[in-house]
N, C-alpha and C. Protein backbone atom coordinates (compact mmCIF):
# COMPACT_ATOMS: atom_id res chain seq x y z
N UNK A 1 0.82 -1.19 0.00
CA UNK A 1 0.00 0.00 0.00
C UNK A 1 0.86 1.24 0.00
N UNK A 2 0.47 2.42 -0.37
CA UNK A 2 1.46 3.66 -0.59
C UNK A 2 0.90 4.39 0.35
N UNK A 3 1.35 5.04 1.37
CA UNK A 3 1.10 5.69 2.31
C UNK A 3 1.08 7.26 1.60
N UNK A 4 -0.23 7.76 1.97
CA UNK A 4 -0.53 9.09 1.64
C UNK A 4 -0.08 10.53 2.72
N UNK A 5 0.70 11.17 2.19
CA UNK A 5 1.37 12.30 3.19
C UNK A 5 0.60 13.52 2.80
N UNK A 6 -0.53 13.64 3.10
CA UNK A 6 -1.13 15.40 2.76
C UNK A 6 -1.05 15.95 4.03
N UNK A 7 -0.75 16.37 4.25
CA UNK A 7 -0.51 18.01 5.40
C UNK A 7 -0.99 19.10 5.40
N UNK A 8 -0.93 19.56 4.29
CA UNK A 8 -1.91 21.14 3.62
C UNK A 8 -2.97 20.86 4.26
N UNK A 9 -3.55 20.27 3.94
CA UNK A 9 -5.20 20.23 4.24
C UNK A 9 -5.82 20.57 6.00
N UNK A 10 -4.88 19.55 6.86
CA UNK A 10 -5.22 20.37 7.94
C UNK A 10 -4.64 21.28 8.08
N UNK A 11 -3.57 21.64 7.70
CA UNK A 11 -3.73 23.46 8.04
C UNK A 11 -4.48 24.52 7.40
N UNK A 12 -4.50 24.02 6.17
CA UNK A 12 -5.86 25.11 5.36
C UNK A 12 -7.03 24.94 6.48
N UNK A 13 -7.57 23.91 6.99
CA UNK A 13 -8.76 23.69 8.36
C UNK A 13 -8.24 24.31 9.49
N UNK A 14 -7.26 24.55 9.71
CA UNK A 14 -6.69 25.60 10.81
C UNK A 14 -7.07 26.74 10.52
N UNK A 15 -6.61 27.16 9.56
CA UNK A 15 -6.51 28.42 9.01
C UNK A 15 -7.95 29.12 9.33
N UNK A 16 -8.87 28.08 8.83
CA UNK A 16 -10.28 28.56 8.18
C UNK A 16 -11.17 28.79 9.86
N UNK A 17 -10.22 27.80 10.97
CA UNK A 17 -11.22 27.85 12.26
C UNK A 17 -10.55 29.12 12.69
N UNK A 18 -9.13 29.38 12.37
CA UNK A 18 -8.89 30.93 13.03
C UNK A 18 -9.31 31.98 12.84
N UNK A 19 -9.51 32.22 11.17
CA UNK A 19 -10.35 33.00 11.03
C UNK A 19 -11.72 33.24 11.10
N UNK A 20 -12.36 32.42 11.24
CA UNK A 20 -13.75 32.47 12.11
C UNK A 20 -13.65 33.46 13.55
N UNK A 21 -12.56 32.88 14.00
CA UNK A 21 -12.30 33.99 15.25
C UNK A 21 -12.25 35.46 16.04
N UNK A 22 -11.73 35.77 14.18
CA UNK A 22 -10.95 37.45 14.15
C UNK A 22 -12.62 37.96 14.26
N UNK A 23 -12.19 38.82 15.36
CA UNK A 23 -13.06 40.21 15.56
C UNK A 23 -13.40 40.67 14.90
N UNK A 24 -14.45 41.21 14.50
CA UNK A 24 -15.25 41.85 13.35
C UNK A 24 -15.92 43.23 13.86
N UNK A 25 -15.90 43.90 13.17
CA UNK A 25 -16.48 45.55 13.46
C UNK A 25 -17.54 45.32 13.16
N UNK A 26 -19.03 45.79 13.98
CA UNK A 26 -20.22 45.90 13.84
C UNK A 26 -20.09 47.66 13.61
N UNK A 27 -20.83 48.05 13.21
CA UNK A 27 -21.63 49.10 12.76
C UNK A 27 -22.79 49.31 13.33
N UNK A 28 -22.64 50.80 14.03
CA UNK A 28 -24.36 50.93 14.62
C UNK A 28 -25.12 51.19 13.25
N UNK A 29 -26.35 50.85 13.63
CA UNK A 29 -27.47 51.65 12.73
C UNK A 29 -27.54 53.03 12.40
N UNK A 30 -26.89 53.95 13.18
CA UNK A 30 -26.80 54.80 12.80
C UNK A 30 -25.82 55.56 12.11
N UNK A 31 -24.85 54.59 11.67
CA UNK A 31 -23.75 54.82 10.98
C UNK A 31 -23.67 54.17 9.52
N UNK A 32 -24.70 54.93 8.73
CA UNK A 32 -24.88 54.67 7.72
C UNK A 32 -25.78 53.45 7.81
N UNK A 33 -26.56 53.13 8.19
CA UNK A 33 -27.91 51.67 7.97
C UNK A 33 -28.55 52.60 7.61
N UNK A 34 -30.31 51.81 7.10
CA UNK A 34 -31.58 52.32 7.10
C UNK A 34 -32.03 53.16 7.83
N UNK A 35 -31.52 54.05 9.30
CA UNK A 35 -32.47 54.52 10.12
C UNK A 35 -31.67 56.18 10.08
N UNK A 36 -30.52 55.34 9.63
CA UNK A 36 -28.97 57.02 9.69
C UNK A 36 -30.26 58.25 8.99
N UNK A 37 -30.12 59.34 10.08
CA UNK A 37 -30.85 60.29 9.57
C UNK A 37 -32.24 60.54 9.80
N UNK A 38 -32.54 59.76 10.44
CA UNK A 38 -34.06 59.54 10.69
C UNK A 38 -34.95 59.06 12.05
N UNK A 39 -35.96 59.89 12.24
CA UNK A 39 -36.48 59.37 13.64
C UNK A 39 -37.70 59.29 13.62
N UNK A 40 -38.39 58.20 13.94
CA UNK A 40 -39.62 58.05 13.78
C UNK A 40 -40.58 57.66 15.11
N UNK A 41 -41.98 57.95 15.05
CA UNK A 41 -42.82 57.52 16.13
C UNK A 41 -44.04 58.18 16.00
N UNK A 42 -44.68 58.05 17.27
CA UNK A 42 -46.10 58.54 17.42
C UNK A 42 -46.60 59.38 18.61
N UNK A 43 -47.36 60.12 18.49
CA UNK A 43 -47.79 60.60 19.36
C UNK A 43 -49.08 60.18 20.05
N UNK A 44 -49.35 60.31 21.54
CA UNK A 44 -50.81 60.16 21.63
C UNK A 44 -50.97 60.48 23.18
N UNK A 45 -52.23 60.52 23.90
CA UNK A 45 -52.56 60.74 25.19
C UNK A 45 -53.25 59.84 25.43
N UNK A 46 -53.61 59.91 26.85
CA UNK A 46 -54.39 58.64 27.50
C UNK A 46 -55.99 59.16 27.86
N UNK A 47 -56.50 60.09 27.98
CA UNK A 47 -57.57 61.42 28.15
C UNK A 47 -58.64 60.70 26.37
N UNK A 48 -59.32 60.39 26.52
CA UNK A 48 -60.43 60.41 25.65
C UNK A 48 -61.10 61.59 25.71
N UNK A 49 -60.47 62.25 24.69
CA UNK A 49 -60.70 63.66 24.45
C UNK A 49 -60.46 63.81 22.70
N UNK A 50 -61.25 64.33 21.88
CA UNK A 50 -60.96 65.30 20.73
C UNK A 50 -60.17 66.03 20.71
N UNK A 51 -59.09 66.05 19.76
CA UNK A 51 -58.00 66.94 19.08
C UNK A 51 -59.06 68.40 19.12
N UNK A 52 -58.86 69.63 19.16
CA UNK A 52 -59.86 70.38 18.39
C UNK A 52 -59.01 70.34 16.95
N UNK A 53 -59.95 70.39 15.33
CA UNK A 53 -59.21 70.65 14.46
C UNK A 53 -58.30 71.69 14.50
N UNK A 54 -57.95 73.05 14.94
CA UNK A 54 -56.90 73.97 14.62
C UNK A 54 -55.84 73.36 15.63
N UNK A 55 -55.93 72.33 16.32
CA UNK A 55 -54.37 71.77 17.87
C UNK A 55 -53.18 71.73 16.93
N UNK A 56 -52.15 72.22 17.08
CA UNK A 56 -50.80 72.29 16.15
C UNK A 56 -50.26 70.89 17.27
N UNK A 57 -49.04 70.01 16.43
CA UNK A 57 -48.65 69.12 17.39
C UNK A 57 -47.57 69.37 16.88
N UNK A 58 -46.43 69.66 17.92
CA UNK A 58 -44.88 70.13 17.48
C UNK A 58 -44.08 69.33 18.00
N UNK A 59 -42.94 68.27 17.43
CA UNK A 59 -42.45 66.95 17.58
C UNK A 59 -40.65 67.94 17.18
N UNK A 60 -39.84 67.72 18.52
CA UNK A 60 -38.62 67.86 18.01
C UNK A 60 -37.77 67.20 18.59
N UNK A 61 -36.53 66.76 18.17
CA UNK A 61 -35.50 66.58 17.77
C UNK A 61 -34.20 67.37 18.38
N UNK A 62 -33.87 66.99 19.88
CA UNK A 62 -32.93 67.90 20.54
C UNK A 62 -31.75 67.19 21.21
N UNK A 63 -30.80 67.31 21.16
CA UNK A 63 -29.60 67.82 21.88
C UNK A 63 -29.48 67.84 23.37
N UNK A 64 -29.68 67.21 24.36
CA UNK A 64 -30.08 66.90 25.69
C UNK A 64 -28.81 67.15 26.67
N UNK A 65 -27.62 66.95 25.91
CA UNK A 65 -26.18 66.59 26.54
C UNK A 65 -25.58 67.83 27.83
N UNK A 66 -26.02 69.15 27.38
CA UNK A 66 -25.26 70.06 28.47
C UNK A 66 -26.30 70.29 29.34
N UNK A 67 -26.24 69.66 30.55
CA UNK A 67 -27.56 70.23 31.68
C UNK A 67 -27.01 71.64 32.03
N UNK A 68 -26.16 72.70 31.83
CA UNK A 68 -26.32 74.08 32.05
C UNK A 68 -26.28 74.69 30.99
N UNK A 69 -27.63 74.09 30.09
CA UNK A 69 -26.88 75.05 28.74
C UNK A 69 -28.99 74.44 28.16
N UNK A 70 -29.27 75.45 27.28
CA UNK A 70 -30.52 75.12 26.58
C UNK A 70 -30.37 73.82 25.68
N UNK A 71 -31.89 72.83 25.38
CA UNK A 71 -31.16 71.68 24.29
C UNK A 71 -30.99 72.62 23.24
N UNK A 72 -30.75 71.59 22.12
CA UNK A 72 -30.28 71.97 20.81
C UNK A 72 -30.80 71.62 19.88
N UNK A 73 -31.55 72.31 18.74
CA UNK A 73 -32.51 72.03 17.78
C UNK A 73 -31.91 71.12 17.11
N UNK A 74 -31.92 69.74 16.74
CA UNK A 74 -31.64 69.30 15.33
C UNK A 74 -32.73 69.37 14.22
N UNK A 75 -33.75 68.70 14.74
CA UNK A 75 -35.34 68.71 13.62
C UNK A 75 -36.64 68.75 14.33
N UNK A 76 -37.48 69.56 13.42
CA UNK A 76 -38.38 69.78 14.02
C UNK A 76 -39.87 69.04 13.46
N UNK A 77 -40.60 69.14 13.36
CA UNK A 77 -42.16 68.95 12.85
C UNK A 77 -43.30 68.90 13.17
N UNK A 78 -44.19 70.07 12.31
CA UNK A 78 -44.95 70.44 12.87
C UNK A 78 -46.26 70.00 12.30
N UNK A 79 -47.41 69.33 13.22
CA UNK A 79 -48.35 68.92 12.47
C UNK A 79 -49.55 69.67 12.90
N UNK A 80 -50.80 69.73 11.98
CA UNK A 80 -51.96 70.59 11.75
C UNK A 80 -52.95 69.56 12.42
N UNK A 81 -53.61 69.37 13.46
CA UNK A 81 -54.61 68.75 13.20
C UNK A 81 -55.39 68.48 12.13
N UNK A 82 -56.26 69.67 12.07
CA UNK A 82 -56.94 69.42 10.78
C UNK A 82 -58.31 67.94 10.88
N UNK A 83 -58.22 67.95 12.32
CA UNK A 83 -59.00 66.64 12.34
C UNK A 83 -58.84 65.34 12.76
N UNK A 84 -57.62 65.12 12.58
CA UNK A 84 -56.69 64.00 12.79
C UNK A 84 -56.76 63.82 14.33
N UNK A 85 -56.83 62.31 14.71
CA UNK A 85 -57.15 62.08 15.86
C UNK A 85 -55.43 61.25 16.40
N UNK A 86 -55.04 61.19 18.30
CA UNK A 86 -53.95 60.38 18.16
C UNK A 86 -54.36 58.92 18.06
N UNK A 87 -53.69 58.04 17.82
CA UNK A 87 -51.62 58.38 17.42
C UNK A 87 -52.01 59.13 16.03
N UNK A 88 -50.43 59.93 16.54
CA UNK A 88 -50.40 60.86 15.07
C UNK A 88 -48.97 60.30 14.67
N UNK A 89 -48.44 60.11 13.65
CA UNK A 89 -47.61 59.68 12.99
C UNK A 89 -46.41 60.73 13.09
N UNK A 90 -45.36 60.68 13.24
CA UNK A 90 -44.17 61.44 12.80
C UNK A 90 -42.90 61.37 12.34
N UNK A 91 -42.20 61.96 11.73
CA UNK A 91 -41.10 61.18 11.31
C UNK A 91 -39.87 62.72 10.80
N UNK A 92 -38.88 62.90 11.77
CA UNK A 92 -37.68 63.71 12.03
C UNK A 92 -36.51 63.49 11.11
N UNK A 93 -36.10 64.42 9.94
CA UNK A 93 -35.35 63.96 9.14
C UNK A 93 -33.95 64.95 10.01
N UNK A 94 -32.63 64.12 10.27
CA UNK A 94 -31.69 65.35 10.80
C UNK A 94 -30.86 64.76 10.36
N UNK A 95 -29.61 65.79 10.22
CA UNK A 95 -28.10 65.71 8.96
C UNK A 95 -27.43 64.76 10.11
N UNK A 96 -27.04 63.25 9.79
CA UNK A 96 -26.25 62.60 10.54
C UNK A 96 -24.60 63.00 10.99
N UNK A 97 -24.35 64.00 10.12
CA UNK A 97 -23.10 64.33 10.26
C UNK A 97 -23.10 65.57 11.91
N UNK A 98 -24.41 66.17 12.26
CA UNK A 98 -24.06 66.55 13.45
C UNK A 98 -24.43 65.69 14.58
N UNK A 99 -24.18 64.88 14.31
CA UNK A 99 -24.90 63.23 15.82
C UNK A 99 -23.29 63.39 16.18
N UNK A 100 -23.14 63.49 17.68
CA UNK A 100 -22.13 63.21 17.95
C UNK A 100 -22.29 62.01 19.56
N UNK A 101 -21.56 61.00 18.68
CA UNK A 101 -21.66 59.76 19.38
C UNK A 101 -21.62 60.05 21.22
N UNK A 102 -21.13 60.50 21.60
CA UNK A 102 -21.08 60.77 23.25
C UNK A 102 -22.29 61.97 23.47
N UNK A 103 -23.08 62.27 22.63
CA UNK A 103 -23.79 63.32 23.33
C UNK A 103 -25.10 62.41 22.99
N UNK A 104 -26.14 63.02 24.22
CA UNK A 104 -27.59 62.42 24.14
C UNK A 104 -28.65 62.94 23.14
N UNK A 105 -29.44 62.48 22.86
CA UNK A 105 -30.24 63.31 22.53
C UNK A 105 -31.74 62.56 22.26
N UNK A 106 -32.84 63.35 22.34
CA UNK A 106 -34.42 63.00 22.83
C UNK A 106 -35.79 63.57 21.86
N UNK A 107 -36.34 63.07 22.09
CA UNK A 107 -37.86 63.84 21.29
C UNK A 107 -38.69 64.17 22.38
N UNK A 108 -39.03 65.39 22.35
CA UNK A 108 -39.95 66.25 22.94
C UNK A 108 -41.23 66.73 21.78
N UNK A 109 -42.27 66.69 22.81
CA UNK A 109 -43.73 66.79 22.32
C UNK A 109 -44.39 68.14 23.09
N UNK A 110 -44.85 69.01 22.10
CA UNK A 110 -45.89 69.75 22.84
C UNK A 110 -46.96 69.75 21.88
N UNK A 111 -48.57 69.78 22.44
CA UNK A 111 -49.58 70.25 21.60
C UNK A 111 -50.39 71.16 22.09
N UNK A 112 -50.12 72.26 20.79
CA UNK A 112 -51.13 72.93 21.60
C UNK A 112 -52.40 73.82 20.57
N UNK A 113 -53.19 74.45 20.75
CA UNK A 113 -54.19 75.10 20.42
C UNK A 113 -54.34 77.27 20.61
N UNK A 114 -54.66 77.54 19.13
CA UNK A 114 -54.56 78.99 19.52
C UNK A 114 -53.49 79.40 20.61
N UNK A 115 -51.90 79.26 20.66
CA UNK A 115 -51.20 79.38 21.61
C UNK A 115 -51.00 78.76 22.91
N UNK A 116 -52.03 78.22 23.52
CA UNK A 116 -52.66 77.85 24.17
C UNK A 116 -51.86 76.07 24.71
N UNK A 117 -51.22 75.74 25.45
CA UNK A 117 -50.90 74.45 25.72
C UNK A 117 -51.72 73.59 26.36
N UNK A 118 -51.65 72.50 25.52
CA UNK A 118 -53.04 71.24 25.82
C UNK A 118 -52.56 70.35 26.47
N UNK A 119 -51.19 69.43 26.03
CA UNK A 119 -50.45 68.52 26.07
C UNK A 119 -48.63 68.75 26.37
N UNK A 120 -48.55 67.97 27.13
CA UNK A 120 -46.61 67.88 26.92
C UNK A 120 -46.16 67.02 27.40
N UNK A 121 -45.11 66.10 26.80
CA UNK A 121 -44.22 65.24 26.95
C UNK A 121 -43.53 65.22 28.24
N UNK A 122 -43.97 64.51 29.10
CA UNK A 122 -43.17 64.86 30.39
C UNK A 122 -42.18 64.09 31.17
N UNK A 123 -41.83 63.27 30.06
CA UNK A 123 -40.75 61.82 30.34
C UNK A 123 -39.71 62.01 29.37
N UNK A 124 -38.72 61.43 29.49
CA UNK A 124 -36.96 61.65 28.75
C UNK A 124 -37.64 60.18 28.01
N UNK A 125 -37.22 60.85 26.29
CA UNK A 125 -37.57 59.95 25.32
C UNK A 125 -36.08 59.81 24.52
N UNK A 126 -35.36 59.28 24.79
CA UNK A 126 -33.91 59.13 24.15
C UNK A 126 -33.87 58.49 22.85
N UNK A 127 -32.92 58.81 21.88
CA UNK A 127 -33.12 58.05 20.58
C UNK A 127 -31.71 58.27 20.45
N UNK A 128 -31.11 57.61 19.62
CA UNK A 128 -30.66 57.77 18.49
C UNK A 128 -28.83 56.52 18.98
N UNK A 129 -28.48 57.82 19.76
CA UNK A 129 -26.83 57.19 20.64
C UNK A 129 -27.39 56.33 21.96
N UNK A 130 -25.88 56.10 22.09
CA UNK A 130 -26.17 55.07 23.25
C UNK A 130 -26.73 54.17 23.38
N UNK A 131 -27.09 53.46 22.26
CA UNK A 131 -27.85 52.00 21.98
C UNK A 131 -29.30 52.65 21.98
N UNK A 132 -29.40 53.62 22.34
CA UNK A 132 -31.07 53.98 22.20
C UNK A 132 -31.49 54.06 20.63
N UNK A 133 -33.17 53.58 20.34
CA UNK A 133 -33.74 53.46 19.03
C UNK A 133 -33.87 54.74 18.51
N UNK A 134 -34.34 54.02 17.43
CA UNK A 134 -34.69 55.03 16.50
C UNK A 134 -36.14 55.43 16.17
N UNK A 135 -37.04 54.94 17.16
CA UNK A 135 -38.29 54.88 16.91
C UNK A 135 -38.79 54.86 18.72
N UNK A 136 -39.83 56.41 18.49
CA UNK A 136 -40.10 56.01 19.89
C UNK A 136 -42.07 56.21 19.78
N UNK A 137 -42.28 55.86 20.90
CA UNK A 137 -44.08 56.71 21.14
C UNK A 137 -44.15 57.15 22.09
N UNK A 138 -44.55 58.52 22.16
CA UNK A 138 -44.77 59.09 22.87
C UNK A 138 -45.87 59.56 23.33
N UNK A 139 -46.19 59.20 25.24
CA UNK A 139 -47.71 59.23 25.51
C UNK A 139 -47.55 61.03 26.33
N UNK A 140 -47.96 61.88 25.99
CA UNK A 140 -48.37 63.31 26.05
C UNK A 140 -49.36 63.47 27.59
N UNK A 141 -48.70 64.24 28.61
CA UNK A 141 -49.33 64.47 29.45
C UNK A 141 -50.06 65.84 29.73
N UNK A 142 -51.50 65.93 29.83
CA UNK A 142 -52.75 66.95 29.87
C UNK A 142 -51.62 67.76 30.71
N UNK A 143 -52.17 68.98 30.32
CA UNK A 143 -51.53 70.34 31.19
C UNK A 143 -53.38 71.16 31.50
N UNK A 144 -52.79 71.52 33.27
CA UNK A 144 -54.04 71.70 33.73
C UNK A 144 -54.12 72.83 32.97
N UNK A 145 -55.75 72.99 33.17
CA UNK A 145 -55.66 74.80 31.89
C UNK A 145 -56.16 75.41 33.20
N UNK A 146 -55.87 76.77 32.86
CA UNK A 146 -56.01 77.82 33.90
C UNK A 146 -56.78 78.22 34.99
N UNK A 147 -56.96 78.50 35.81
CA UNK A 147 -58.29 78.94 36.91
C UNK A 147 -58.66 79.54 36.41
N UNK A 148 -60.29 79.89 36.06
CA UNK A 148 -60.55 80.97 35.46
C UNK A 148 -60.82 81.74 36.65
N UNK A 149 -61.03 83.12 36.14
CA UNK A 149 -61.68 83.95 37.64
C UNK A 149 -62.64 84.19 38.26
């Protein structure tokens, strides 16, 4: 019988289990995926109550990071009632190039009517860094309206 000497072969099978090994770079989603640039969600309250048609609902897009300093606009949007009952749909387009990975940042909700405030967001809604999504809902808390006299 002729005795067969291959060797290559288990080391090419070496080779192939080491590299299985090597560390691999993940990529957040927000570094260039489907969501880079974009923030989406809903609005709504818990109050079985009518929108009045003229209620403006203003959805933004801020900058949370310096607690002695105002947030920071990235995007805004503003919706019309017009009729529309919640959940109201929304969706924040902002330039990914100012996301800066160590800073926070949140969606804030106000709705309101003829100037007038109906509703406001009264919980930290984080998106984007820090493993936080890209998609939030937000439930809107009644603001008492005024004493009258």
């Amino acid at each position: 019988m002729t005795e067969r000497t291959c060797r290559p072969l288990p080391l090419l099978g070496l080779w192939l289990l080491l590299a299985g090994c090597a560390p691999t770079q993940v990529m957040p989603a927000s570094a260039g995926g489907v969501e880079s640039g974009r923030v989406t969600g809903s609005v709504t309250y818990r109050e079985r109550i009518a929108l009045p048609p003229t209620a403006v609902v203003r959805v933004r897009l801020v900058d949370v990071s310096r607690a002695d300093a105002p947030a920071e606009l990235l995007a805004e949007q503003t919706i019309i009632a017009a009729g529309k009952q919640v959940p109201i749909a929304f969706a924040l387009t902002y330039d990914p190039t100012r996301i800066n990975a160590a800073h926070t940042y949140a969606v804030q909700v106000r709705i309101e009517d003829d100037g007038r405030l109906l509703f406001i967001s009264d919980m930290h809604h984080p998106v984007i860094t820090h493993e936080q999504p890209h998609h939030v809902d937000v439930v809107a808390r009644r603001v008492a309206a005024p004493a009258q006299p």
